[in-house]
N, C-alpha and C. Protein backbone atom coordinates (compact mmCIF):
# COMPACT_ATOMS: atom_id res chain seq x y z
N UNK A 1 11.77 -0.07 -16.96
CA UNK A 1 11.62 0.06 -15.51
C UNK A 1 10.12 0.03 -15.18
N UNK A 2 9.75 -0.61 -14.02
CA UNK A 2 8.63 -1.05 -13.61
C UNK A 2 8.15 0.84 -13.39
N UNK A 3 6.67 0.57 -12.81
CA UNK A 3 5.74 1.80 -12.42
C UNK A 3 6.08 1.92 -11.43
N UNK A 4 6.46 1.04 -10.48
CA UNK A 4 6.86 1.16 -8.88
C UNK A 4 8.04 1.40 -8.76
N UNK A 5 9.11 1.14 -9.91
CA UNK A 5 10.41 1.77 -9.80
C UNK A 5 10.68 3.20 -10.43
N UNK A 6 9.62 3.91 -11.35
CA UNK A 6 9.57 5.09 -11.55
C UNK A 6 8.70 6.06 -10.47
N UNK A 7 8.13 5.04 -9.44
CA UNK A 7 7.13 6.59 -8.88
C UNK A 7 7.72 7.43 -8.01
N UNK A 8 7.44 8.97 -7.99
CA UNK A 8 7.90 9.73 -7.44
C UNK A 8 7.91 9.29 -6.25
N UNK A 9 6.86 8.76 -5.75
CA UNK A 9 7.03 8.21 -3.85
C UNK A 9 8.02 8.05 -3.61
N UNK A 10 9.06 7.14 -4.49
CA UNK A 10 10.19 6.74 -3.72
C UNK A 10 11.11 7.57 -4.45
N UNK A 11 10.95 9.12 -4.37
CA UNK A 11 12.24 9.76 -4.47
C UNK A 11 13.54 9.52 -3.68
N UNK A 12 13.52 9.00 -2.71
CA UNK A 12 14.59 8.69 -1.84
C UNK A 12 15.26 7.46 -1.72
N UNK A 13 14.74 6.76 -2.70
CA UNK A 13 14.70 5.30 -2.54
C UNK A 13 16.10 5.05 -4.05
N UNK A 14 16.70 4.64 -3.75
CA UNK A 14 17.27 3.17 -5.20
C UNK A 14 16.82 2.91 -5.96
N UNK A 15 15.84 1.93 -5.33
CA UNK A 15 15.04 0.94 -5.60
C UNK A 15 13.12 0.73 -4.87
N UNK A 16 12.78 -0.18 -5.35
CA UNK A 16 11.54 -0.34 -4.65
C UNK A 16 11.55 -1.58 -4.33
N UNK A 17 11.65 -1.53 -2.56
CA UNK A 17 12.05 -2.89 -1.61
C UNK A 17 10.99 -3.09 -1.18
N UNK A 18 10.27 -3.63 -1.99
CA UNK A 18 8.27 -3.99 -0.91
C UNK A 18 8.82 -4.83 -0.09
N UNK A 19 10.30 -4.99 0.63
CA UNK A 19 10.17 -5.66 1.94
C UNK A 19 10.10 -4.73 3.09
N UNK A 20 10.26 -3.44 2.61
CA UNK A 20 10.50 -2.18 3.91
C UNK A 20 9.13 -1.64 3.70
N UNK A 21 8.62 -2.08 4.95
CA UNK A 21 7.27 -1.40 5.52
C UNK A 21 7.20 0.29 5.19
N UNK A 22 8.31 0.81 5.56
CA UNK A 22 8.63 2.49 4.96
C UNK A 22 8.62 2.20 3.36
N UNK A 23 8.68 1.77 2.66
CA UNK A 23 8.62 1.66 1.38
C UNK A 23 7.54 1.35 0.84
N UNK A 24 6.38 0.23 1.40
CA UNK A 24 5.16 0.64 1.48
C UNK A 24 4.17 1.27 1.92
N UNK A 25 4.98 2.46 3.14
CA UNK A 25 4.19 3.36 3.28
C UNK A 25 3.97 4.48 2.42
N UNK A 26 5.10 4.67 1.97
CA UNK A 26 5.56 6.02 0.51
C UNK A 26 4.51 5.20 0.05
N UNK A 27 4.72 4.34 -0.90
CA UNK A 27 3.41 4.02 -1.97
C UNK A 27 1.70 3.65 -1.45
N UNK A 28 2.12 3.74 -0.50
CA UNK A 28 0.38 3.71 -0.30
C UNK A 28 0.16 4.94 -0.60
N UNK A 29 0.83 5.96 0.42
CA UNK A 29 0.25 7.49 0.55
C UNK A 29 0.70 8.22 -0.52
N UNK A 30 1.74 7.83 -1.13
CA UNK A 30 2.10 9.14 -2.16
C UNK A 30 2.43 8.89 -3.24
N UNK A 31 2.31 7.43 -3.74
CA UNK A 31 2.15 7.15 -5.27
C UNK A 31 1.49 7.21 -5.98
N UNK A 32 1.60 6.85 -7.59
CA UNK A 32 1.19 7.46 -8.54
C UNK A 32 -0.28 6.35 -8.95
N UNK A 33 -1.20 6.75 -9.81
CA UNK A 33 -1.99 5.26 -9.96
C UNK A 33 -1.12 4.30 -10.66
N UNK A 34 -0.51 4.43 -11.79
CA UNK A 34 0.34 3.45 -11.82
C UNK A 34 1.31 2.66 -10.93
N UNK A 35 2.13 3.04 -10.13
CA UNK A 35 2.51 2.61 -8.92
C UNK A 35 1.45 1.47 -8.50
N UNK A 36 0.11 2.23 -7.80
CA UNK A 36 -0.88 1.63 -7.18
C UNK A 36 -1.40 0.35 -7.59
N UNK A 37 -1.45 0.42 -9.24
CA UNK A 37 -2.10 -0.69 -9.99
C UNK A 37 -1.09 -2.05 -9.87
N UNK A 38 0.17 -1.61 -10.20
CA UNK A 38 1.21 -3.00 -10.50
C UNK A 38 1.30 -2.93 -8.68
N UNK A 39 1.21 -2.64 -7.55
CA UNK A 39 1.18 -3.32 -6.25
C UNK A 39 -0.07 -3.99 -5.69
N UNK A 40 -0.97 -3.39 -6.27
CA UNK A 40 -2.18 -4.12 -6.35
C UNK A 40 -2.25 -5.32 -7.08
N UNK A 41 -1.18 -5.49 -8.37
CA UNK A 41 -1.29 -6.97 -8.59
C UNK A 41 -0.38 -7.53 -8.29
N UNK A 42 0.14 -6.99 -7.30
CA UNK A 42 1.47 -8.03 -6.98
C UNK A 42 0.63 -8.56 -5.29
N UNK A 43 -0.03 -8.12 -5.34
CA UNK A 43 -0.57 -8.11 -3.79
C UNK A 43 -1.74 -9.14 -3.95
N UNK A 44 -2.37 -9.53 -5.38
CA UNK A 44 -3.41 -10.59 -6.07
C UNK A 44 -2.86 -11.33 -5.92
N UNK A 45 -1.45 -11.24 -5.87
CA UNK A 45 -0.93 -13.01 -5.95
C UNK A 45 -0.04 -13.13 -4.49
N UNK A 46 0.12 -12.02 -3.54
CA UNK A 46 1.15 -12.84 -2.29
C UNK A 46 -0.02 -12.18 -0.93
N UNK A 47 -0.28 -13.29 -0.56
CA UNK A 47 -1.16 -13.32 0.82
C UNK A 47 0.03 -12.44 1.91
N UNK A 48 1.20 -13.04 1.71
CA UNK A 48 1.71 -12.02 2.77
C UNK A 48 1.80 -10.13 2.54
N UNK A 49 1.89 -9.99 1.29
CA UNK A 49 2.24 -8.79 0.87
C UNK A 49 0.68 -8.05 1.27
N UNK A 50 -0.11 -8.82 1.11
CA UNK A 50 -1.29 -8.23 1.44
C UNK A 50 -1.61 -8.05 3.16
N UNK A 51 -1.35 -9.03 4.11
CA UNK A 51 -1.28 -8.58 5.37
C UNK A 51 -0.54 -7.83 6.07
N UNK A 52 0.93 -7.53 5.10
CA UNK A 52 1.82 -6.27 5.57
C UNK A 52 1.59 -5.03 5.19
N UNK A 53 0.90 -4.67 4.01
CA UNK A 53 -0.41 -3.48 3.48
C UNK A 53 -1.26 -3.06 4.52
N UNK A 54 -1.99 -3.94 5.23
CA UNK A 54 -2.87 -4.24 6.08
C UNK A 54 -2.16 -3.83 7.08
N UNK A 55 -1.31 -3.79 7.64
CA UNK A 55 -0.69 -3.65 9.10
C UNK A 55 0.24 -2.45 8.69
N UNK A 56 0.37 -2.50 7.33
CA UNK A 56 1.01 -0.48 7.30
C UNK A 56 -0.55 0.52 7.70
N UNK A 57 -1.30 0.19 6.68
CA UNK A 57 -2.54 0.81 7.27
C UNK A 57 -2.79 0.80 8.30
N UNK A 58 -2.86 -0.13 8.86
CA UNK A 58 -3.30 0.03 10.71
C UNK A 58 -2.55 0.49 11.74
N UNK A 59 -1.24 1.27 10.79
CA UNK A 59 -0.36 1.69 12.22
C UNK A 59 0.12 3.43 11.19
N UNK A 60 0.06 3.19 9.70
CA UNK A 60 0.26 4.25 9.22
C UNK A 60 -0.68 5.71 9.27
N UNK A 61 -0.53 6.66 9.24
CA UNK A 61 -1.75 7.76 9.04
C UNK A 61 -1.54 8.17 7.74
N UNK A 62 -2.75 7.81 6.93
CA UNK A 62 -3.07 7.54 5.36
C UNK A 62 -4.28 8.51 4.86
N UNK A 63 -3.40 9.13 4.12
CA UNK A 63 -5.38 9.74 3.16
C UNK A 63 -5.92 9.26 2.66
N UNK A 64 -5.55 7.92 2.36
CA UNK A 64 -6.32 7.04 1.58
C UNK A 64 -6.21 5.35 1.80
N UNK A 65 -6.53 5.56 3.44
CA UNK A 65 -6.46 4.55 3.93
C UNK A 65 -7.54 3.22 3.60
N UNK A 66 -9.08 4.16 3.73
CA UNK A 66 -10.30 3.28 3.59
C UNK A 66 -10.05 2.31 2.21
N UNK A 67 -9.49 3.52 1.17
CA UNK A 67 -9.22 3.37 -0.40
C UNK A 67 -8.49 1.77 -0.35
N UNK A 68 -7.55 1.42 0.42
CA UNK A 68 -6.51 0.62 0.55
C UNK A 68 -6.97 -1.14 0.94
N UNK A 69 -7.79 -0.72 2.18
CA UNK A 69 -8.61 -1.46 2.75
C UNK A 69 -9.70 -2.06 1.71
N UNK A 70 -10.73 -1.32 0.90
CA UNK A 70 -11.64 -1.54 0.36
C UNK A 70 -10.87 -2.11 -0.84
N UNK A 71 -9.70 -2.03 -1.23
CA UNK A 71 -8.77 -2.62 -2.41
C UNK A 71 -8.40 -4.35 -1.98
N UNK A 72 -8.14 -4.24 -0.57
CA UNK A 72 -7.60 -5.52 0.05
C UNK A 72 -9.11 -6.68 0.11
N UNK A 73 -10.13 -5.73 0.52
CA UNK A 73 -11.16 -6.80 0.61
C UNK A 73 -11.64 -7.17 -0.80
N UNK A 74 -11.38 -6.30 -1.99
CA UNK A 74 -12.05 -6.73 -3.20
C UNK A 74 -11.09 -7.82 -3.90
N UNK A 75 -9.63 -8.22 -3.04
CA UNK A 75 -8.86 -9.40 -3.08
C UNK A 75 -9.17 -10.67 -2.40
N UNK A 76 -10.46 -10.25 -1.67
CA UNK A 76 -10.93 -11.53 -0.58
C UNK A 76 -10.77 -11.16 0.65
N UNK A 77 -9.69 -10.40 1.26
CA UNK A 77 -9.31 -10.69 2.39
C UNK A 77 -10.36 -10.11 3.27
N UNK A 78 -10.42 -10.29 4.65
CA UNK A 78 -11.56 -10.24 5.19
C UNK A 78 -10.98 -8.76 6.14
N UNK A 79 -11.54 -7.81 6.03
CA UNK A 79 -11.15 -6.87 6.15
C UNK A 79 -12.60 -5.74 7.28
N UNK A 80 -12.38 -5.20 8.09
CA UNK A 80 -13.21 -4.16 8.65
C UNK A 80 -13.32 -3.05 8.15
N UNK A 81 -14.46 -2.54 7.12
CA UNK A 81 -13.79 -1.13 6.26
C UNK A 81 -13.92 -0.15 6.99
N UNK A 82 -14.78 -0.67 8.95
CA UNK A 82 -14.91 0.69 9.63
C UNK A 82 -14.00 0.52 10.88
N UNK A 83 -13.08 -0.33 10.66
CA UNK A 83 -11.82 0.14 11.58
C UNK A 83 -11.40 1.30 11.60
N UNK A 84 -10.76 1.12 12.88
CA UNK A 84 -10.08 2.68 13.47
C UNK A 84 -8.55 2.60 12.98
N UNK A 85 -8.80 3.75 12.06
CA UNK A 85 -7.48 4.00 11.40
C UNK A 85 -6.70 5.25 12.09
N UNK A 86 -5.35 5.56 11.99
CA UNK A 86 -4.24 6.64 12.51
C UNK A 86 -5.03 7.59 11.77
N UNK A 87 -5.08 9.05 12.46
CA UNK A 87 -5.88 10.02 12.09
C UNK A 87 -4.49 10.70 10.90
N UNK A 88 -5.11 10.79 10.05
CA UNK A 88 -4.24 11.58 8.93
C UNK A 88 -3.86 13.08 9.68
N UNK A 89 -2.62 13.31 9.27
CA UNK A 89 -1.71 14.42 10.03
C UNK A 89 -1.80 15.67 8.85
């Protein structure tokens, strides 16, 4: 079983559906580094997976939002690392 199908984030989950925006919000905010690493390379190779990351961040409230962002631009993407992010709750 993958890292993203063992991480605690998705205690509630089946499975791990990186098509449910709620499913990449659990793993942004509350996964494990392993988790983090294998979505980070799944996100090296799909331009879309990377602008729906991008638009969980920009609507999610994240502790480790900048973290996410500064991950997306070291993929290329062209990114604002001093955007206005959802204030963490």
């Amino acid at each position: 079983m993958s890292a993203l199908g063992r991480s605690r984030a998705l205690w509630n989950r089946s499975a791990p559906d990186l098509r449910s925006d709620e499913v990449l919000a659990q793993i942004l905010d509350r996964g494990e580094v392993a988790a983090w690493r294998e979505l980070y390379a799944l996100a090296a190779e799909d331009a879309a997976l990377r602008a729906r990351i991008h638009s969980v961040i920009q609507r999610v409230p994240l502790w480790n939002g900048r973290f996410w962002l500064a991950a997306l631009a070291s993929l290329g993407d062209a990114v604002d690392l001093g955007e206005s992010l959802p204030p963490e709750r």
